[in-house]
PDB file of N, CA and C in Angstrom:
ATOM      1  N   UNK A   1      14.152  18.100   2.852  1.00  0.00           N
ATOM      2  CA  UNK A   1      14.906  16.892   3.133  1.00  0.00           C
ATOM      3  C   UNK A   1      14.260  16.140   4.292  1.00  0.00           C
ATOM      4  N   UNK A   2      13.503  14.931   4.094  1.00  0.00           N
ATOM      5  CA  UNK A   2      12.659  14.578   5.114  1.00  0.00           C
ATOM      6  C   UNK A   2      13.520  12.904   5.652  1.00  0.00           C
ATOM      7  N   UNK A   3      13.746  12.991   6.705  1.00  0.00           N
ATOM      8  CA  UNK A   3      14.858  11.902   7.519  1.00  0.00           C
ATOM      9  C   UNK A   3      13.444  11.082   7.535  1.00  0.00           C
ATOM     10  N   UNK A   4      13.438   9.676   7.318  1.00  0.00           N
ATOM     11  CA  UNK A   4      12.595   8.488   6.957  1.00  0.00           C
ATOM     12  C   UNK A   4      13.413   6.988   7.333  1.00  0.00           C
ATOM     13  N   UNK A   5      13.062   6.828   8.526  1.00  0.00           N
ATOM     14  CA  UNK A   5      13.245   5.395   8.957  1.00  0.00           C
ATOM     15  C   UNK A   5      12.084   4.343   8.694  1.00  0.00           C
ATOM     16  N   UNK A   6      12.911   3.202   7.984  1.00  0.00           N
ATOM     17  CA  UNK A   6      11.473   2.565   7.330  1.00  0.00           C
ATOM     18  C   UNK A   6      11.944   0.925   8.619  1.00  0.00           C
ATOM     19  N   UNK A   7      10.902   0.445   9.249  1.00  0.00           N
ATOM     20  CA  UNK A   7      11.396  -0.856   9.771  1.00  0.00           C
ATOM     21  C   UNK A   7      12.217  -1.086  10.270  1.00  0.00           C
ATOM     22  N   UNK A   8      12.440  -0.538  10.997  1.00  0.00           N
ATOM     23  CA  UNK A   8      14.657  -1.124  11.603  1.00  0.00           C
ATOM     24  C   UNK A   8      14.251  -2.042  12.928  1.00  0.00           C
ATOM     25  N   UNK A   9      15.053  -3.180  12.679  1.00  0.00           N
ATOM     26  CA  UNK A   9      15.086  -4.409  13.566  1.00  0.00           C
ATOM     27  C   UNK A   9      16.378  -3.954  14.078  1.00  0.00           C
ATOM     28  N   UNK A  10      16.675  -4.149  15.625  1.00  0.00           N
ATOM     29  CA  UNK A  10      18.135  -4.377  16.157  1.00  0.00           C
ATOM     30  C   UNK A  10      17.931  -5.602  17.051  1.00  0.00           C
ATOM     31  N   UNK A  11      18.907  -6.338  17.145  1.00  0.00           N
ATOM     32  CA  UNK A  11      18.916  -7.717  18.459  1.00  0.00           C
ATOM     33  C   UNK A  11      20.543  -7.714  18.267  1.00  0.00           C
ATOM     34  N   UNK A  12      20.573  -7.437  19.716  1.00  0.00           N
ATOM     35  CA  UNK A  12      21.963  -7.880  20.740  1.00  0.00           C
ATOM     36  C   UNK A  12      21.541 -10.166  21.201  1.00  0.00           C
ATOM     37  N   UNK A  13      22.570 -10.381  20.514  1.00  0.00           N
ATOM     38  CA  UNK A  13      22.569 -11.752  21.169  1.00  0.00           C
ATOM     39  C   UNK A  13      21.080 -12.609  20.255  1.00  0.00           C
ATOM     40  N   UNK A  14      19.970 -12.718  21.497  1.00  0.00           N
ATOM     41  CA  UNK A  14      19.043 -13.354  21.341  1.00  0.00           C
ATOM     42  C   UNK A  14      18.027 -12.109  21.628  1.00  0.00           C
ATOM     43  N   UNK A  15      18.437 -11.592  21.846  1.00  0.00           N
ATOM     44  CA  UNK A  15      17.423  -9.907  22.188  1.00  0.00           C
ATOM     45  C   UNK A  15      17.286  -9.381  21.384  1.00  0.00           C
ATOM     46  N   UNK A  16      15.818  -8.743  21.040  1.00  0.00           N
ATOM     47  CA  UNK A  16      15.367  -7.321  20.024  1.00  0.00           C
ATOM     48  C   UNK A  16      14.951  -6.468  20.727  1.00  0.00           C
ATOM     49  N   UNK A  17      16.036  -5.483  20.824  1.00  0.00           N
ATOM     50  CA  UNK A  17      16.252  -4.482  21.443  1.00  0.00           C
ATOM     51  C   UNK A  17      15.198  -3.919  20.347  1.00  0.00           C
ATOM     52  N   UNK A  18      15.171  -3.503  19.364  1.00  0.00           N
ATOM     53  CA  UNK A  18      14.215  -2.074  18.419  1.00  0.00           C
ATOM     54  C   UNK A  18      13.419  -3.556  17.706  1.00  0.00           C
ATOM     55  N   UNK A  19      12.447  -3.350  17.379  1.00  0.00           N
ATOM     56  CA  UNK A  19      11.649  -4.379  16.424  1.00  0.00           C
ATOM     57  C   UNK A  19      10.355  -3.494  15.773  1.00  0.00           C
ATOM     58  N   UNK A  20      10.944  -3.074  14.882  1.00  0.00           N
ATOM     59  CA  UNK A  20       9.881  -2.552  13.314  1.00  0.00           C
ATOM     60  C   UNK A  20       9.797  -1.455  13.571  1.00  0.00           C
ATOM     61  N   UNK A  21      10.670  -0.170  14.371  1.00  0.00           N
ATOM     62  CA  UNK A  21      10.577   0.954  14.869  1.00  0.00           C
ATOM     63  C   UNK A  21      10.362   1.912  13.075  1.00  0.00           C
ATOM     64  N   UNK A  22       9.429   2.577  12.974  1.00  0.00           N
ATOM     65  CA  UNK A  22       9.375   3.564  11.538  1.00  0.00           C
ATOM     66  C   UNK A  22       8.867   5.018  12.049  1.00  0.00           C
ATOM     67  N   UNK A  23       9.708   5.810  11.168  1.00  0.00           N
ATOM     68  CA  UNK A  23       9.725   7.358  11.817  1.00  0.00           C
ATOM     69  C   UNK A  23      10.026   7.880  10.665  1.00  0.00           C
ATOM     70  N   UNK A  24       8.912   9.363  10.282  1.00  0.00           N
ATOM     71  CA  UNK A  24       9.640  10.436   9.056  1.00  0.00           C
ATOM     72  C   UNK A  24       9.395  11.733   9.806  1.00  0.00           C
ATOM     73  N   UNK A  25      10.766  12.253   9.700  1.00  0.00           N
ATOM     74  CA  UNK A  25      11.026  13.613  10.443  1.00  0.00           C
ATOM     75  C   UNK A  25      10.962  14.630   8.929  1.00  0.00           C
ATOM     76  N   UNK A  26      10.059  15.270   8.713  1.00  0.00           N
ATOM     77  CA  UNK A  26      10.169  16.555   7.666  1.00  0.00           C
ATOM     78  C   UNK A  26      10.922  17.196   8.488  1.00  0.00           C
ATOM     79  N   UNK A  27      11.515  18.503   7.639  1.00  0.00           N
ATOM     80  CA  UNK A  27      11.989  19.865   7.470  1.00  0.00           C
ATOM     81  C   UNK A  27      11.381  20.446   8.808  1.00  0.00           C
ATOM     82  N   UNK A  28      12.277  20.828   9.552  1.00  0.00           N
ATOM     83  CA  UNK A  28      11.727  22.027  10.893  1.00  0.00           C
ATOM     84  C   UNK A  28      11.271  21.271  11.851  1.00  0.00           C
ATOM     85  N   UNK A  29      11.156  19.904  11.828  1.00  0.00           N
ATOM     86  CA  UNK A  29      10.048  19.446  12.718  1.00  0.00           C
ATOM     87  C   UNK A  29      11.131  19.166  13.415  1.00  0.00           C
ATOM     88  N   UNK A  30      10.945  18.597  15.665  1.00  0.00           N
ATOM     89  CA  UNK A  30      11.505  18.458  16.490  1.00  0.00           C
ATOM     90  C   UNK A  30      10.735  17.400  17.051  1.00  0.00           C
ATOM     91  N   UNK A  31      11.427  15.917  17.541  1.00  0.00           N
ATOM     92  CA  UNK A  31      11.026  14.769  17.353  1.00  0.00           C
ATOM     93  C   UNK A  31      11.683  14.315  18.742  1.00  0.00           C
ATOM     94  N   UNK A  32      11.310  13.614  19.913  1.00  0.00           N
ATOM     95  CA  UNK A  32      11.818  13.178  21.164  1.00  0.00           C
ATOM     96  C   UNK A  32      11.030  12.070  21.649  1.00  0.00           C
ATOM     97  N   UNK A  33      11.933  11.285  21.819  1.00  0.00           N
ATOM     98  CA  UNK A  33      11.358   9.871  21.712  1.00  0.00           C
ATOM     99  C   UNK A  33      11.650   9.349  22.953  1.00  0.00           C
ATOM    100  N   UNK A  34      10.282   9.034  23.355  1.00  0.00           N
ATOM    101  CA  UNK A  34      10.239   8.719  24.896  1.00  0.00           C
ATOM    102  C   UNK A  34       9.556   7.273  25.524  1.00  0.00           C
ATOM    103  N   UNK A  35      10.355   6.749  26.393  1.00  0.00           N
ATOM    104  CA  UNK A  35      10.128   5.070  26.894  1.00  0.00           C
ATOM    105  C   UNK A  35      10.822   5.282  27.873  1.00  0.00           C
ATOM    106  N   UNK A  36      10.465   3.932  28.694  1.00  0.00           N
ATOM    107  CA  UNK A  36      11.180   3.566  29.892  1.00  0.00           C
ATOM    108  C   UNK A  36      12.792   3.263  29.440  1.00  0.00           C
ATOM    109  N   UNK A  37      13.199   2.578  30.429  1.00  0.00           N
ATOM    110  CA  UNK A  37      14.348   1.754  30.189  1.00  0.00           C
ATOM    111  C   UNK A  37      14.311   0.425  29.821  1.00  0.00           C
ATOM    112  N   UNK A  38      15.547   0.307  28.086  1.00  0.00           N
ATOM    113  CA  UNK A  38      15.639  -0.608  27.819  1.00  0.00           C
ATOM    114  C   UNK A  38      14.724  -0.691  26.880  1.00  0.00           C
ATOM    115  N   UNK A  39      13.820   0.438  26.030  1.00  0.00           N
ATOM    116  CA  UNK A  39      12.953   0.372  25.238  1.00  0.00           C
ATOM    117  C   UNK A  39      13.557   0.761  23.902  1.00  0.00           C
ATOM    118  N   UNK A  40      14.943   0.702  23.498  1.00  0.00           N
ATOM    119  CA  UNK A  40      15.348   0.994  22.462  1.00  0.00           C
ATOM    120  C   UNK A  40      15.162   2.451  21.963  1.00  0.00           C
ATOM    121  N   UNK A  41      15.152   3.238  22.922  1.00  0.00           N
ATOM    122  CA  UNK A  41      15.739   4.464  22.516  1.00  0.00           C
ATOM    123  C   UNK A  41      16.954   5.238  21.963  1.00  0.00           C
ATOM    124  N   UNK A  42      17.800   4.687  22.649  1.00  0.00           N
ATOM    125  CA  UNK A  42      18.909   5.277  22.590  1.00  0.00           C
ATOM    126  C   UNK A  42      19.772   4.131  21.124  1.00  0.00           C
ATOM    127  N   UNK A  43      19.042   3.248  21.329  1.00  0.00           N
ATOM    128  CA  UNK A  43      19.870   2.034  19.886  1.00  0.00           C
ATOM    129  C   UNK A  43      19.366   2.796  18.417  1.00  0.00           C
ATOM    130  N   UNK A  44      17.891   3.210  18.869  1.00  0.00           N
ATOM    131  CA  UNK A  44      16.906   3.735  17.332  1.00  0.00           C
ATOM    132  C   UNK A  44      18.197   5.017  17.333  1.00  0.00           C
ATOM    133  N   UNK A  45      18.466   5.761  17.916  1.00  0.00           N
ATOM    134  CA  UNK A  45      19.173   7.102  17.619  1.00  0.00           C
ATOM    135  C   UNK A  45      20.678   6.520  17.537  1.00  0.00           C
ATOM    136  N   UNK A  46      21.187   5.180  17.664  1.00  0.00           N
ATOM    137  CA  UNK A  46      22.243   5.260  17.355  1.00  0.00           C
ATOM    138  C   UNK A  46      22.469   4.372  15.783  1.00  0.00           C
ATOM    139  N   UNK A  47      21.080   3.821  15.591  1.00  0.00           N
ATOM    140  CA  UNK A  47      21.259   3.313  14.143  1.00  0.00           C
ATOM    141  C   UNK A  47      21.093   4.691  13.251  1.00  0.00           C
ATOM    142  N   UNK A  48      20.065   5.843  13.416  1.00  0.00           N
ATOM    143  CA  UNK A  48      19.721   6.687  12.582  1.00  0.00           C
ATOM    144  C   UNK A  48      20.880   7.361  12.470  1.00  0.00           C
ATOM    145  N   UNK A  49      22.131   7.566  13.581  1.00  0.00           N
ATOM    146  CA  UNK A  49      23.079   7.978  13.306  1.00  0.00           C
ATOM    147  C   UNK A  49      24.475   7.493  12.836  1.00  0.00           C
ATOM    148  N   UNK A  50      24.608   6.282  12.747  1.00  0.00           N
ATOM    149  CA  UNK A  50      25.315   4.865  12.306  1.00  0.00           C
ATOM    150  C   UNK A  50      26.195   4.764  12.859  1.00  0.00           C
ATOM    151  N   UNK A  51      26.070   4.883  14.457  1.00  0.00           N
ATOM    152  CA  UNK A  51      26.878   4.371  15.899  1.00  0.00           C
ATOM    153  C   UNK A  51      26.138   2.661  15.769  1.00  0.00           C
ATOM    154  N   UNK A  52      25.866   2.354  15.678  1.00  0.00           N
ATOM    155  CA  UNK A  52      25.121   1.208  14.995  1.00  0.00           C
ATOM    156  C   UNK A  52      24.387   0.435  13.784  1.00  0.00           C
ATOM    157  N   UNK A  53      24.837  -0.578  13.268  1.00  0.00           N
ATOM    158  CA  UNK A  53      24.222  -0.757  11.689  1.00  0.00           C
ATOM    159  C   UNK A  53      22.333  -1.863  12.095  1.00  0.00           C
ATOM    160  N   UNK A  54      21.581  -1.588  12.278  1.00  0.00           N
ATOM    161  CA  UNK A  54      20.623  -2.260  12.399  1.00  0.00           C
ATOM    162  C   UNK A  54      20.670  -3.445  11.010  1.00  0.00           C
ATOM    163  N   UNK A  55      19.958  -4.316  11.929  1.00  0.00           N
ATOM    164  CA  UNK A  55      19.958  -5.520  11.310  1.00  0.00           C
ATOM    165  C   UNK A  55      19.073  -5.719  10.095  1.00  0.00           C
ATOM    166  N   UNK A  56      18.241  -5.193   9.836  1.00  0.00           N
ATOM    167  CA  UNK A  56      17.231  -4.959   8.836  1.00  0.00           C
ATOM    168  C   UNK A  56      16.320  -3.606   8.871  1.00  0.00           C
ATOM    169  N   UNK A  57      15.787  -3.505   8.058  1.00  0.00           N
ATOM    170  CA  UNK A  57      15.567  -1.816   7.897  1.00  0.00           C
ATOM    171  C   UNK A  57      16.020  -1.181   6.944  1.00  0.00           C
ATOM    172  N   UNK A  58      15.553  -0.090   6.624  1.00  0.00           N
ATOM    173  CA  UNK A  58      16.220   1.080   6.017  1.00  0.00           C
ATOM    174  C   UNK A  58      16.201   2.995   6.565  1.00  0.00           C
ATOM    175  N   UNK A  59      17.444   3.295   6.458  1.00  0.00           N
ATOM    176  CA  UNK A  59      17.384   4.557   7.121  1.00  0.00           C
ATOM    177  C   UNK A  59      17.714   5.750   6.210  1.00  0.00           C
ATOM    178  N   UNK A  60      16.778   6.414   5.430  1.00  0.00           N
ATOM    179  CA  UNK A  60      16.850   7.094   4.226  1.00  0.00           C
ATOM    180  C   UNK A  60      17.025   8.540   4.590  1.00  0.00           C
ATOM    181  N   UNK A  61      17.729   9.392   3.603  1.00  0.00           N
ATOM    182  CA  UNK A  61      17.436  11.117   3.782  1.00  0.00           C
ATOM    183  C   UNK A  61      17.436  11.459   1.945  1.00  0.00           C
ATOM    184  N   UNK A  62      15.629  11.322   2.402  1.00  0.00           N
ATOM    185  CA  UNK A  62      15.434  12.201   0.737  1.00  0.00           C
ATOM    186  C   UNK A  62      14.916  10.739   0.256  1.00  0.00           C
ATOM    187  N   UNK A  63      15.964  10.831  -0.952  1.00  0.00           N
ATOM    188  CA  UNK A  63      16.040   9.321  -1.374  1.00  0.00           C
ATOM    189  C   UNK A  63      17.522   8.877  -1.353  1.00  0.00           C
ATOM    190  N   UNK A  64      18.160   9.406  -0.636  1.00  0.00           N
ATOM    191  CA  UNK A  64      19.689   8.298  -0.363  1.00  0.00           C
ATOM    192  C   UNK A  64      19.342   7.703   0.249  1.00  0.00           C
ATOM    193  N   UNK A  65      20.086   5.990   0.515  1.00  0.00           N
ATOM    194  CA  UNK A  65      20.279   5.142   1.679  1.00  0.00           C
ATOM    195  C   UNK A  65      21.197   5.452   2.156  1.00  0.00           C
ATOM    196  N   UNK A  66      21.070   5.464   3.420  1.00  0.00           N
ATOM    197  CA  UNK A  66      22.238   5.985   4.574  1.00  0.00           C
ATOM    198  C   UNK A  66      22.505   4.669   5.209  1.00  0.00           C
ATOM    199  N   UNK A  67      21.422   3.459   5.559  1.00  0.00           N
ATOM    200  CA  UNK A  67      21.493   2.328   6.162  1.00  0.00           C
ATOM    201  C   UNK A  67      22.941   1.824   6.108  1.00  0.00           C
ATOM    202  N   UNK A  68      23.593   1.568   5.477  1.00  0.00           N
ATOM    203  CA  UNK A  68      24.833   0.930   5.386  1.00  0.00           C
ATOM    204  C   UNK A  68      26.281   1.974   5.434  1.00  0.00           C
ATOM    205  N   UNK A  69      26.021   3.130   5.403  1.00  0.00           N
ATOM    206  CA  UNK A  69      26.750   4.372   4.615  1.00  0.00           C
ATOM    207  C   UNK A  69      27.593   4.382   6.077  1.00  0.00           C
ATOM    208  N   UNK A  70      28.883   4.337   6.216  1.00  0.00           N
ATOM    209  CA  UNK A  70      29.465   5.436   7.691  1.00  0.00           C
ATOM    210  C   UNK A  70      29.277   6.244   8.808  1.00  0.00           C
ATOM    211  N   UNK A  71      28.715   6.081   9.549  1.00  0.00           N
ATOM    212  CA  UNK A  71      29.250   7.155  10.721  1.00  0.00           C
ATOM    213  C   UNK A  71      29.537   8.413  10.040  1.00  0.00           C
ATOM    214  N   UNK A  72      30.789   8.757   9.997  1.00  0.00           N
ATOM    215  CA  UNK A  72      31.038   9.781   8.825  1.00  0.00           C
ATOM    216  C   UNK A  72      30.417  10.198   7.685  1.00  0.00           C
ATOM    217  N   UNK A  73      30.100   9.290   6.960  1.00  0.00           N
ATOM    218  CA  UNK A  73      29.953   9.767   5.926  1.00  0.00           C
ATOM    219  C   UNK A  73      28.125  10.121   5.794  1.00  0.00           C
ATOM    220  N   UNK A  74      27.455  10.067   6.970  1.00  0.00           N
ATOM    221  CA  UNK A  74      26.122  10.185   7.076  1.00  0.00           C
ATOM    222  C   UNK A  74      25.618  12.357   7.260  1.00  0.00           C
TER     223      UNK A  74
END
C-alpha cells in the first residue's frame, strides 16, 4: 500500500503556503519532512491527513482517492 501525493497546492488568503509539494511513501518506509518556519510542513501533513482539503492535487493510497474523502473516513 504505497501513500502517493501527487501536486498539492494550498494558499491561505493570497498565500501558497504548499505549491506542487509530491511524495510516495512505500510499505515500511519512514519519511520526516524538514524546513524552516512557515515552509508548509505541517499544512502538507495536514492535507495528507484531511485536517485540511488542499486546493488542487491529489492524495492517493494504492489507487483510492482520499483527496476529498473525510478526516474520518481516511
Amino acid at each position: 500500500m504505497a501513500l502517493q501525493i501527487e501536486t498539492i497546492v494550498k494558499t491561505y488568503g493570497r498565500r501558497r503556503v504548499v505549491d506542487g509539494v509530491s511524495l510516495r511513501v512505500d510499505p515500511g518506509e519512514i519519511v520526516g519532512l524538514l524546513g524552516p518556519n512557515g515552509a508548509g510542513k505541517t499544512t502538507t501533513f495536514h492535507s495528507i491527513t484531511g485536517f485540511v482539503r488542499p486546493d488542487s492535487g491529489a492524495v492517493q493510497l494504492d489507487d483510492d482517492d482520499l483527496t476529498r474523502l473525510p478526516m474520518y473516513r481516511r
